[in-house]
C-alpha atoms as a PDB file:
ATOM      1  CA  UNK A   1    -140.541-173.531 -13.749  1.00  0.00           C
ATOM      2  CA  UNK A   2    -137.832-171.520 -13.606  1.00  0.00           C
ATOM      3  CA  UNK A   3    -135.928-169.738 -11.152  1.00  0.00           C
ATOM      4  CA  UNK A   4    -136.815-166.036 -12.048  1.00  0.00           C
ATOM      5  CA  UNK A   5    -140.233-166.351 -11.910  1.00  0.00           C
ATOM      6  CA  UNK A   6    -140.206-166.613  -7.922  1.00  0.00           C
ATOM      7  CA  UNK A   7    -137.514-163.787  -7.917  1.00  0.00           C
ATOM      8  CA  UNK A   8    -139.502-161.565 -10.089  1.00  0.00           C
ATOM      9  CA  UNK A   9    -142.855-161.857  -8.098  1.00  0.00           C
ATOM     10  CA  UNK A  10    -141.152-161.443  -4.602  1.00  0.00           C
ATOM     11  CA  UNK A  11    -139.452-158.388  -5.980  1.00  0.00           C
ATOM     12  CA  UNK A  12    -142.912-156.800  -7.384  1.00  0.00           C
ATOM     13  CA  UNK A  13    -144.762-157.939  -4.304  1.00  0.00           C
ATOM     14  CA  UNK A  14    -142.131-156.080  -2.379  1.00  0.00           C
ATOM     15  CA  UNK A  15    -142.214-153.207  -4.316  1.00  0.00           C
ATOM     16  CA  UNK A  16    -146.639-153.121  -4.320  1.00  0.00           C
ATOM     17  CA  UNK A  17    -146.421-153.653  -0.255  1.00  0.00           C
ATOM     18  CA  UNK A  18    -144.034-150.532  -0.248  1.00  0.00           C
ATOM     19  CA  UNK A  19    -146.432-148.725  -2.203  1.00  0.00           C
ATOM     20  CA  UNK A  20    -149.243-149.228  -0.264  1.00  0.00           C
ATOM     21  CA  UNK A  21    -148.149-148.936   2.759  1.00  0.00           C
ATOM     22  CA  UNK A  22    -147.052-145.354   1.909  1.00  0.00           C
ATOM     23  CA  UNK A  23    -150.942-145.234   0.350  1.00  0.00           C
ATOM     24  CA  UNK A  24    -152.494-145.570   3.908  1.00  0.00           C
ATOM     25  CA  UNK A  25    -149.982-142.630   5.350  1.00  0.00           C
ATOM     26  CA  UNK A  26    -151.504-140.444   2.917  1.00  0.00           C
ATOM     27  CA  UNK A  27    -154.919-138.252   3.832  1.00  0.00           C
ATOM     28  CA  UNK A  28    -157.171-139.571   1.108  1.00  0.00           C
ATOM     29  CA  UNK A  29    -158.476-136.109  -0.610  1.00  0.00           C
ATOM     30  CA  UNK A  30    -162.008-135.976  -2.616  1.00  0.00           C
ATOM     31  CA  UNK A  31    -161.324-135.549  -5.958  1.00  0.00           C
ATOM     32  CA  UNK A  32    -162.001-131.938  -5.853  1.00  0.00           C
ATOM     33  CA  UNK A  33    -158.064-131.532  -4.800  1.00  0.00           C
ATOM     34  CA  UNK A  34    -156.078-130.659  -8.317  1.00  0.00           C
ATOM     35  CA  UNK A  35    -153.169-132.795  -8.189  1.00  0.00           C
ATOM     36  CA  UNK A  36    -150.341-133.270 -10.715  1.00  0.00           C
ATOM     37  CA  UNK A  37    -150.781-136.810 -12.368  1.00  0.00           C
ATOM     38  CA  UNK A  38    -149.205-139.212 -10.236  1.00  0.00           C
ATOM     39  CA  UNK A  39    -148.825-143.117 -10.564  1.00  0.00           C
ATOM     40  CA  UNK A  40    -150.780-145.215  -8.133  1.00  0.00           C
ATOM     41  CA  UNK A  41    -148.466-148.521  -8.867  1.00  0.00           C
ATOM     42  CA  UNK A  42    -144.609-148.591  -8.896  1.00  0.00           C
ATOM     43  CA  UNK A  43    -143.362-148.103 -12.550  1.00  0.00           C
ATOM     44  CA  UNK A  44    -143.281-151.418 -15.114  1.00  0.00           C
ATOM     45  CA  UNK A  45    -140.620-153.679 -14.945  1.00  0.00           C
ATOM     46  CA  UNK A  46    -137.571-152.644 -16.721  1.00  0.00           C
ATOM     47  CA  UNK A  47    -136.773-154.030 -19.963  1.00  0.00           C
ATOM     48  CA  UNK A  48    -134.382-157.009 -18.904  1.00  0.00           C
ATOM     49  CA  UNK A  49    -135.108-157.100 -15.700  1.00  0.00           C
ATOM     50  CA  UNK A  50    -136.587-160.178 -14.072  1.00  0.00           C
ATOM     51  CA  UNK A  51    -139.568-159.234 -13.472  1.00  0.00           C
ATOM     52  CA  UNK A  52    -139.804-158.265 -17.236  1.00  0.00           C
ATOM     53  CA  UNK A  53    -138.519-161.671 -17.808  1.00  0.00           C
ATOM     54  CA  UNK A  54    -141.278-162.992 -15.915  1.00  0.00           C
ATOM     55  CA  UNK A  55    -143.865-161.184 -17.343  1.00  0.00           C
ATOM     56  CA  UNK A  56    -143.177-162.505 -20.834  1.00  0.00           C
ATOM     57  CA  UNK A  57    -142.696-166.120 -19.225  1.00  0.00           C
ATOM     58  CA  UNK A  58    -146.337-165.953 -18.204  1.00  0.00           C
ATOM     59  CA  UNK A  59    -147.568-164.485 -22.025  1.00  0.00           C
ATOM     60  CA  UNK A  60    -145.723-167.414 -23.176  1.00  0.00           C
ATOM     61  CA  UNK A  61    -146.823-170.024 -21.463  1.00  0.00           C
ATOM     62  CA  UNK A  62    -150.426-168.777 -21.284  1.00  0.00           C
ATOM     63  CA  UNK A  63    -150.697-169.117 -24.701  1.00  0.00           C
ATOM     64  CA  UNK A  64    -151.543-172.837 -24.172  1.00  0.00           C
ATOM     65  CA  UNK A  65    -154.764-171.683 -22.231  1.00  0.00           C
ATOM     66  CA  UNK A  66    -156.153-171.083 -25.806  1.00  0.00           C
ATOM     67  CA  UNK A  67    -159.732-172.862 -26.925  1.00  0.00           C
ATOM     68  CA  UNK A  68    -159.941-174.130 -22.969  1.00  0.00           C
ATOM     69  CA  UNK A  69    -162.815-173.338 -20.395  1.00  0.00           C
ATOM     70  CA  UNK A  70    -160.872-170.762 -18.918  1.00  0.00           C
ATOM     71  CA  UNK A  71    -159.887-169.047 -22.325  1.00  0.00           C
ATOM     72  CA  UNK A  72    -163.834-168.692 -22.663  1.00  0.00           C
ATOM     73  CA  UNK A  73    -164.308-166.993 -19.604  1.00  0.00           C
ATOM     74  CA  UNK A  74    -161.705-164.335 -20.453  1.00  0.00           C
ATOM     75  CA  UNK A  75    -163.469-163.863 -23.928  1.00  0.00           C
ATOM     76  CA  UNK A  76    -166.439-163.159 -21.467  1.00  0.00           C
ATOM     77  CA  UNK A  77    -164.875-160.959 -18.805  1.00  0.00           C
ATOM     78  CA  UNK A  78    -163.972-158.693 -21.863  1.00  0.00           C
ATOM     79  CA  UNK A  79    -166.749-157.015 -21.614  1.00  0.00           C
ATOM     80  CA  UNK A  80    -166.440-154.367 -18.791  1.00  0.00           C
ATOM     81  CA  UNK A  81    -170.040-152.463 -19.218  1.00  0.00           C
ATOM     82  CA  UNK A  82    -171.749-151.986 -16.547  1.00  0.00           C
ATOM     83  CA  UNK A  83    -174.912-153.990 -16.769  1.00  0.00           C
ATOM     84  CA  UNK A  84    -171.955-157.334 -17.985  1.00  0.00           C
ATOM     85  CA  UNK A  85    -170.078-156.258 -14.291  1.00  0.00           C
ATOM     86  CA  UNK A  86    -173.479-157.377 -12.982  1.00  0.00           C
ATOM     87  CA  UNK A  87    -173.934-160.482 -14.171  1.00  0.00           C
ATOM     88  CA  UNK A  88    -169.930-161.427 -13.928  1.00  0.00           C
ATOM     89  CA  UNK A  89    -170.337-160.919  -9.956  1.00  0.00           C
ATOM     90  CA  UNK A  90    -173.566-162.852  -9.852  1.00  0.00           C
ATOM     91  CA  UNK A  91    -172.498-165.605  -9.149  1.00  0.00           C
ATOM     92  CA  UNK A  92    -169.997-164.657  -6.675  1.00  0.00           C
ATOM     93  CA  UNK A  93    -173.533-162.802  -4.533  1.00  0.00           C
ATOM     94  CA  UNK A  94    -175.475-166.022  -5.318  1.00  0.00           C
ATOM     95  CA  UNK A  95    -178.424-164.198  -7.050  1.00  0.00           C
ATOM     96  CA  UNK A  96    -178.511-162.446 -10.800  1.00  0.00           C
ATOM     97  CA  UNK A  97    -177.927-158.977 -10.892  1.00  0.00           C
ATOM     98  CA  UNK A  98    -179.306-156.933 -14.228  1.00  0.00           C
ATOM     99  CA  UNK A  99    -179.952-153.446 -14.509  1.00  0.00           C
ATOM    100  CA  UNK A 100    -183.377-153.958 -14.035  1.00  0.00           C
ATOM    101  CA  UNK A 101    -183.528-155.863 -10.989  1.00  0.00           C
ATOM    102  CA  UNK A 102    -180.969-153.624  -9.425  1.00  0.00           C
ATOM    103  CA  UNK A 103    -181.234-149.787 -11.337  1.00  0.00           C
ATOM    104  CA  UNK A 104    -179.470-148.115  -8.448  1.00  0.00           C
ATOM    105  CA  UNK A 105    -176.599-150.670  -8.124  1.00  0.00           C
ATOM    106  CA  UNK A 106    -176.453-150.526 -11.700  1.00  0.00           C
ATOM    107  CA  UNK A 107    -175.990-146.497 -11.768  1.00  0.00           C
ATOM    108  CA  UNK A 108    -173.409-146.969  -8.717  1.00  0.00           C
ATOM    109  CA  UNK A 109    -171.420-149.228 -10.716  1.00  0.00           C
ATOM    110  CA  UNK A 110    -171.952-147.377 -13.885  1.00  0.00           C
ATOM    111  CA  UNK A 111    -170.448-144.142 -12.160  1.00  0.00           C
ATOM    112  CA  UNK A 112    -167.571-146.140 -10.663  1.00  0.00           C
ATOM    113  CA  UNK A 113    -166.699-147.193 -14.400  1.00  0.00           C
ATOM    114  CA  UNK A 114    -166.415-143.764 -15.457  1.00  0.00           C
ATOM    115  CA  UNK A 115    -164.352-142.771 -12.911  1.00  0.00           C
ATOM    116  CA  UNK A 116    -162.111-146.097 -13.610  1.00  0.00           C
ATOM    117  CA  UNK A 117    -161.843-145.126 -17.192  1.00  0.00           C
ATOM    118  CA  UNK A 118    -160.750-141.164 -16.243  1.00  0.00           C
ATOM    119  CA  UNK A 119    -157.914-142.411 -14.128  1.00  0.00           C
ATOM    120  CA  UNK A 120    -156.671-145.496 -15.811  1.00  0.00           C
ATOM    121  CA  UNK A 121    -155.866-143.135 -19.048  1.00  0.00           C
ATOM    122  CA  UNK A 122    -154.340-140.771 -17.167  1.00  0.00           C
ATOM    123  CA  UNK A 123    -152.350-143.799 -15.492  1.00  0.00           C
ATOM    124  CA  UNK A 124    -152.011-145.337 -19.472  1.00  0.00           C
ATOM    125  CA  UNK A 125    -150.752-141.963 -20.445  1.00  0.00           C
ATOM    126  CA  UNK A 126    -147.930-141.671 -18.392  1.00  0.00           C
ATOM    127  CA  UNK A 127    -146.236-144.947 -18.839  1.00  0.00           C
ATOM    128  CA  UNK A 128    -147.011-145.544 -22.723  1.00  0.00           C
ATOM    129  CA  UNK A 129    -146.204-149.203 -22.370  1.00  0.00           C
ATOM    130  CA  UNK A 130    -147.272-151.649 -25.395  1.00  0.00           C
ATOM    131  CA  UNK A 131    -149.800-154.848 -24.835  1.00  0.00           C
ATOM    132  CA  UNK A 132    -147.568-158.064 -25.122  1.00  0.00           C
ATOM    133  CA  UNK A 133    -149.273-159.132 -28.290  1.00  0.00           C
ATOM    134  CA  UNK A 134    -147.870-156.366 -30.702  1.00  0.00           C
ATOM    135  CA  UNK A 135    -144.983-157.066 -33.129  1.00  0.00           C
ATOM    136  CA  UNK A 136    -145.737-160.918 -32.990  1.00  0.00           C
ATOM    137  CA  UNK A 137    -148.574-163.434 -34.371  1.00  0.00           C
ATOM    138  CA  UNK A 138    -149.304-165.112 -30.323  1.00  0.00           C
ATOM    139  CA  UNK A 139    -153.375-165.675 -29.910  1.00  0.00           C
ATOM    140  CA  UNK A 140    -155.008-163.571 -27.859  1.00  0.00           C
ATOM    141  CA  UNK A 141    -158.816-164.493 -26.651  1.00  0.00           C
ATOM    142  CA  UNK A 142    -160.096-161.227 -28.586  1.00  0.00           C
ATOM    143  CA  UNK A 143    -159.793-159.547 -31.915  1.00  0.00           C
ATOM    144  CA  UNK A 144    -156.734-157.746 -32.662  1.00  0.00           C
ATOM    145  CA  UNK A 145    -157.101-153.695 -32.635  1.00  0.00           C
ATOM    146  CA  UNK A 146    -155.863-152.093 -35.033  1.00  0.00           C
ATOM    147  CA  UNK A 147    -154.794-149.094 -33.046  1.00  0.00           C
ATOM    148  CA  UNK A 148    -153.038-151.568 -30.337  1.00  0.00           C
ATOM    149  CA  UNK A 149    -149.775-149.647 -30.885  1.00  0.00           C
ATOM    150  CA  UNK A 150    -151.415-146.550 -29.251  1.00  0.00           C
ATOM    151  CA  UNK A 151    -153.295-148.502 -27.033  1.00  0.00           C
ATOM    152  CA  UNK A 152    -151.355-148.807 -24.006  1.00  0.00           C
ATOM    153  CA  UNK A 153    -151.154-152.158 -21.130  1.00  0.00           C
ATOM    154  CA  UNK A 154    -149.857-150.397 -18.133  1.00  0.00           C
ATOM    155  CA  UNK A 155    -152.090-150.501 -15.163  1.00  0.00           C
ATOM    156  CA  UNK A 156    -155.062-152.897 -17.236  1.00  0.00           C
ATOM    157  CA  UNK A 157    -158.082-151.281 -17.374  1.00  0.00           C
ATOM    158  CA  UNK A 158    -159.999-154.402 -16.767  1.00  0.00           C
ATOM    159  CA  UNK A 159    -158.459-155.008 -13.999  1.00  0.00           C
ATOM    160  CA  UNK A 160    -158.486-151.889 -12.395  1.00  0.00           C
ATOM    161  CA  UNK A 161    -162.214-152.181 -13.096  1.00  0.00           C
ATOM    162  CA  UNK A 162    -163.193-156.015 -11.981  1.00  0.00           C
ATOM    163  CA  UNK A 163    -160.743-155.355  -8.272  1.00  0.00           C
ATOM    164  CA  UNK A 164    -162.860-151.287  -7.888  1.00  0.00           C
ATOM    165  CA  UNK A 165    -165.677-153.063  -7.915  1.00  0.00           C
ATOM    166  CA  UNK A 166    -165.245-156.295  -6.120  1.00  0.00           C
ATOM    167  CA  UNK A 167    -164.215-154.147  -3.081  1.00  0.00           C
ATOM    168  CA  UNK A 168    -167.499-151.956  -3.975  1.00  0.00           C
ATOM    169  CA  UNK A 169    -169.601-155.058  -3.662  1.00  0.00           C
ATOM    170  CA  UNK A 170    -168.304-156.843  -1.005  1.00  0.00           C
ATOM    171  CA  UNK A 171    -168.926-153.645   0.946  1.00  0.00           C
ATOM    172  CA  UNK A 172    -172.433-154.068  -0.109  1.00  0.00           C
ATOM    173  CA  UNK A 173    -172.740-157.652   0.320  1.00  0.00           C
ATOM    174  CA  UNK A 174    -170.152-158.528   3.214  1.00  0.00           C
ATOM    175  CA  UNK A 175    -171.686-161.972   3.766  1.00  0.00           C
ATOM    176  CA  UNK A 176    -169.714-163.067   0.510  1.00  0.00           C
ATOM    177  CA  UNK A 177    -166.475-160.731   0.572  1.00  0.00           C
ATOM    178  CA  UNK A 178    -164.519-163.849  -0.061  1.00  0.00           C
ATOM    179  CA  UNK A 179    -166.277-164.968  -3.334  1.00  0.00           C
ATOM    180  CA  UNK A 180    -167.018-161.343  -4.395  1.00  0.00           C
ATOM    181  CA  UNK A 181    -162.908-160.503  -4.013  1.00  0.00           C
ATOM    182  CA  UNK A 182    -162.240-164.206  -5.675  1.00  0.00           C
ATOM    183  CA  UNK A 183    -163.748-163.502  -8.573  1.00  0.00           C
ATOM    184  CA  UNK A 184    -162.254-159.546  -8.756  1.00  0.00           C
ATOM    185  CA  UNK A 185    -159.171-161.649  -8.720  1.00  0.00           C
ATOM    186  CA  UNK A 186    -159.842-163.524 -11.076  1.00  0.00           C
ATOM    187  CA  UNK A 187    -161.297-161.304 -13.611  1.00  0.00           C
ATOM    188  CA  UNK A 188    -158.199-159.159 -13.599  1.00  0.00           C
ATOM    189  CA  UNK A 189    -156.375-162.450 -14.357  1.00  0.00           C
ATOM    190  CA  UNK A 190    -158.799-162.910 -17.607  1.00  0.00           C
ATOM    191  CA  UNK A 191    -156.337-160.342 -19.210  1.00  0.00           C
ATOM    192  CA  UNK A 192    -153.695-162.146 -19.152  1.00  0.00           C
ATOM    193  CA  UNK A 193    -155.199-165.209 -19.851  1.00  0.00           C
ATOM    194  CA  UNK A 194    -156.850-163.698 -22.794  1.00  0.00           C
ATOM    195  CA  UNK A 195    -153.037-162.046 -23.808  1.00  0.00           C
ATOM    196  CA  UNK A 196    -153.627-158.437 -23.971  1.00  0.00           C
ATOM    197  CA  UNK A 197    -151.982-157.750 -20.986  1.00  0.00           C
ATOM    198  CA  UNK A 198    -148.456-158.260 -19.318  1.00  0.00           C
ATOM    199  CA  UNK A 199    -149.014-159.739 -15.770  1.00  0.00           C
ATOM    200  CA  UNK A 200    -147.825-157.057 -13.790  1.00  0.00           C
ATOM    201  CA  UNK A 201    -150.505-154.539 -15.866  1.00  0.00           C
ATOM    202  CA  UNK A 202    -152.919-156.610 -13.591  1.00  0.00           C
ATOM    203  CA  UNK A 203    -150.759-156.365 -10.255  1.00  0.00           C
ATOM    204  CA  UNK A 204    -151.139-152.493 -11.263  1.00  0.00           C
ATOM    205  CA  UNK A 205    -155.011-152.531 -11.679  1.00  0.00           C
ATOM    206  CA  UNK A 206    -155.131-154.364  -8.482  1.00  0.00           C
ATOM    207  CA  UNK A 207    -153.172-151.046  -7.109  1.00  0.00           C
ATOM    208  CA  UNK A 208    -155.112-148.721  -8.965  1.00  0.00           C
ATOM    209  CA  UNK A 209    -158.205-150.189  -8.456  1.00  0.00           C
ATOM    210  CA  UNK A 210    -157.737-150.061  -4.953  1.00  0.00           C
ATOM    211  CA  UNK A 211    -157.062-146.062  -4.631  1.00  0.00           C
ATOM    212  CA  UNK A 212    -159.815-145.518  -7.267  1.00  0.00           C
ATOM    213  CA  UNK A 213    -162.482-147.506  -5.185  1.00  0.00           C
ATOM    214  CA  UNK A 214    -161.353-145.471  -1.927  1.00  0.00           C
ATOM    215  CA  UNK A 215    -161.486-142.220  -4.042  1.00  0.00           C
ATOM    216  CA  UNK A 216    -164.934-143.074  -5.264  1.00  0.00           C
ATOM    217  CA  UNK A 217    -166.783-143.709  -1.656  1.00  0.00           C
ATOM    218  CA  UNK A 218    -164.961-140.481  -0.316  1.00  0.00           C
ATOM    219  CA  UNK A 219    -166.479-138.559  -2.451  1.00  0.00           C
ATOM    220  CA  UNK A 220    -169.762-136.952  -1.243  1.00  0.00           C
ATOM    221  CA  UNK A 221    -170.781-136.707  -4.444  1.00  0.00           C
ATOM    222  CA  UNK A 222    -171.489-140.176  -4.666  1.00  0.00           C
ATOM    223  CA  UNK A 223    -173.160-140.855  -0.982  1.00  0.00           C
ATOM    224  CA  UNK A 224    -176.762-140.784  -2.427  1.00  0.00           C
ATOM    225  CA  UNK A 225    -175.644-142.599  -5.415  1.00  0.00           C
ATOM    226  CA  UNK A 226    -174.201-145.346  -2.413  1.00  0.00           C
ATOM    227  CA  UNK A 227    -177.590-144.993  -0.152  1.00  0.00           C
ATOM    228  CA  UNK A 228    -179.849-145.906  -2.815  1.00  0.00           C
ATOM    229  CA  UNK A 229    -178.245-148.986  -4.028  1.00  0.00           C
ATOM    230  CA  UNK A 230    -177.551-149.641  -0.064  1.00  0.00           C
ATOM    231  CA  UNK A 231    -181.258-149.055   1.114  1.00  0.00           C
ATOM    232  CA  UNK A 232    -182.387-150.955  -2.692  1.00  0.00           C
ATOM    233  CA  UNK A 233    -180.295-154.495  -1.707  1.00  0.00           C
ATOM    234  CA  UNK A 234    -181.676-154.306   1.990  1.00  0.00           C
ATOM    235  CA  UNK A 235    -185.231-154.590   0.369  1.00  0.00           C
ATOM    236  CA  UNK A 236    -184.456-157.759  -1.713  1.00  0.00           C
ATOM    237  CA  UNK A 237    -182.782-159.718   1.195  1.00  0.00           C
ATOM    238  CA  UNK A 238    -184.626-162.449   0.124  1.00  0.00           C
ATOM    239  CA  UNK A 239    -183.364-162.315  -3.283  1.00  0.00           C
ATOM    240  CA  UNK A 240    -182.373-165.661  -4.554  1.00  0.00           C
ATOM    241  CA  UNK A 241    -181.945-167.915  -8.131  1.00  0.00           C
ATOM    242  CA  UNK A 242    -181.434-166.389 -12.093  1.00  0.00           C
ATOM    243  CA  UNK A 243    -178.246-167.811 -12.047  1.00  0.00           C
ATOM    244  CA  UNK A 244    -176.538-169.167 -14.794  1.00  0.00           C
ATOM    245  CA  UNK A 245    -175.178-172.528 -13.345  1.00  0.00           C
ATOM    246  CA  UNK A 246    -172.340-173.136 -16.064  1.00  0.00           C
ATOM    247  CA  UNK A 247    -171.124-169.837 -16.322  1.00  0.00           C
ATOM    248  CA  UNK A 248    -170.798-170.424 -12.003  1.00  0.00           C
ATOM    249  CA  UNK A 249    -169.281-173.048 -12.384  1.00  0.00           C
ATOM    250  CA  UNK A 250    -166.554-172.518 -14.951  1.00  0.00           C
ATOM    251  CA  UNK A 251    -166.228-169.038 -12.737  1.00  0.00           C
ATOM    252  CA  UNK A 252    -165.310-171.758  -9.605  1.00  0.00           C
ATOM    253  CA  UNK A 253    -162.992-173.789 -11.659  1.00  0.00           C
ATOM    254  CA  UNK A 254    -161.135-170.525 -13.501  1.00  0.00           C
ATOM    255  CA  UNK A 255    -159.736-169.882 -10.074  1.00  0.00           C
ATOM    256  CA  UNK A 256    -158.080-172.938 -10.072  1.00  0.00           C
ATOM    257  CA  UNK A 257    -156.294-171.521 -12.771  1.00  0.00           C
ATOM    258  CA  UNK A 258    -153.266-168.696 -11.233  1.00  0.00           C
ATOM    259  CA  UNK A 259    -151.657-167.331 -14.151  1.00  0.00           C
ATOM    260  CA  UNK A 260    -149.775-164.906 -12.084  1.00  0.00           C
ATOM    261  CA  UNK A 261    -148.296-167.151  -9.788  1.00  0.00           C
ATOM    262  CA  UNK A 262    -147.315-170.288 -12.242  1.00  0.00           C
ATOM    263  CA  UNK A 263    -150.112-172.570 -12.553  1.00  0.00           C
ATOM    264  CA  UNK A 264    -151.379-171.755 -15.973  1.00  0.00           C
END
């Protein structure tokens, strides 16, 4: 492996505990406060730097995830509706979840989305920076859009998405924080697996993610949107079973897998 990798993702994980660490000073405001837009994460690498270096290291060698187990699962974490958030942390809860077993989880998470979406394109918007698979041939685990020139990596969306609500979940299901947070992990490192994101886009959605979650419960117009999917799981305690076994079990052995750390 070589030697910038380690340099580049002490210097980033420097930078991100910097960041939030001046995140917890700050009062967290509703979202009723009009602020100028503001990035959540520290800015993308510079070009040359080495934590750019790094990040197109880890496209490189992630290329050779292509056609594997784990390559499939980033095909499937590509789909970011709600009702597919669900099912991709039901396995991590240890019973299915489906917008019709769960309607007002389904509606929280639904809501959470949007607000992902609003914030991760004002985040987009301000950076501007282009997905690691335009201007070359690589394989990516998805179909190439057209309009990929305009549609911009930094913070991931998917990321952002898959860590907001694996810290929503866990704080509705604490008994399996550690799986729930796993797999938010892990689905954040789908996109770079799959090759439509630079690694540190994810680092950022982890960051993002993080201050969009915390924005969401604050907000008191989401506390009965919270209390009904709160007072809905503490009626189905007993819930159990609908899993699909495979898809569990290629979820457990994807996290073997740590493309953002150099073990691709």
């Amino acid at each position: 492996m070589v030697p910038f990798r380690t340099t580049g993702r002490a210097a980033f994980a420097l930078a991100l505990a910097g960041f939030c660490a001046t995140a917890h000073a700050v009062p967290v405001h509703a979202q009723t406060m009009p602020e100028a837009p503001v990035l959540f994460a520290p800015p993308p690498p510079a070009q040359g730097s080495a934590m750019d270096a790094y990040d197109r290291t880890v496209f490189a060698e992630t290329r050779a995830l292509k056609d594997t187990a784990r390559w499939a699962l980033a095909r499937a974490d590509a789909d970011a509706k709600p009702e597919a958030l669900l099912a991709d942390f039901s396995c991590a809860i240890g019973h299915a979840l489906t917008d019709k077993s769960n309607p007002a989880l389904f509606k929280l998470v639904s809501a959470l989305r949007d607000a992902v979406k609003v914030q991760v394109k004002i985040q987009k918007n301000i950076v501007r920076r282009p997905r690691p698979f335009v201007g070359n041939d690589a394989p990516i685990c998805v179909a190439r859009n057209k309009d990929a020139a305009e549609d911009y990596a930094y913070p991931s969306g998917h990321a952002t998405t898959g860590w907001s609500a694996a810290l929503l979940l866990s704080s509705l299901f604490p008994t399996h924080t550690g799986q729930i947070l796993a797999r938010g992990r892990e689905y954040g490192e789908s996109r770079v697996v799959c090759g439509v994101h630079w690694a540190s886009d994810v680092w950022a959605g982890f960051v993002t993610g993080s201050v969009v979650f915390t924005q969401f419960v604050s907000d008191p117009a989401h506390a009965e949107l919270l209390d009904a999917a709160r007072r809905e799981i503490a009626a189905q305690q007993e819930a159990s079973g609908g899993l699909d076994q495979k898809r569990c079990t290629i979820e457990d052995q994807g996290r073997m897998v740590a493309p953002l750390t150099g073990k691709p």
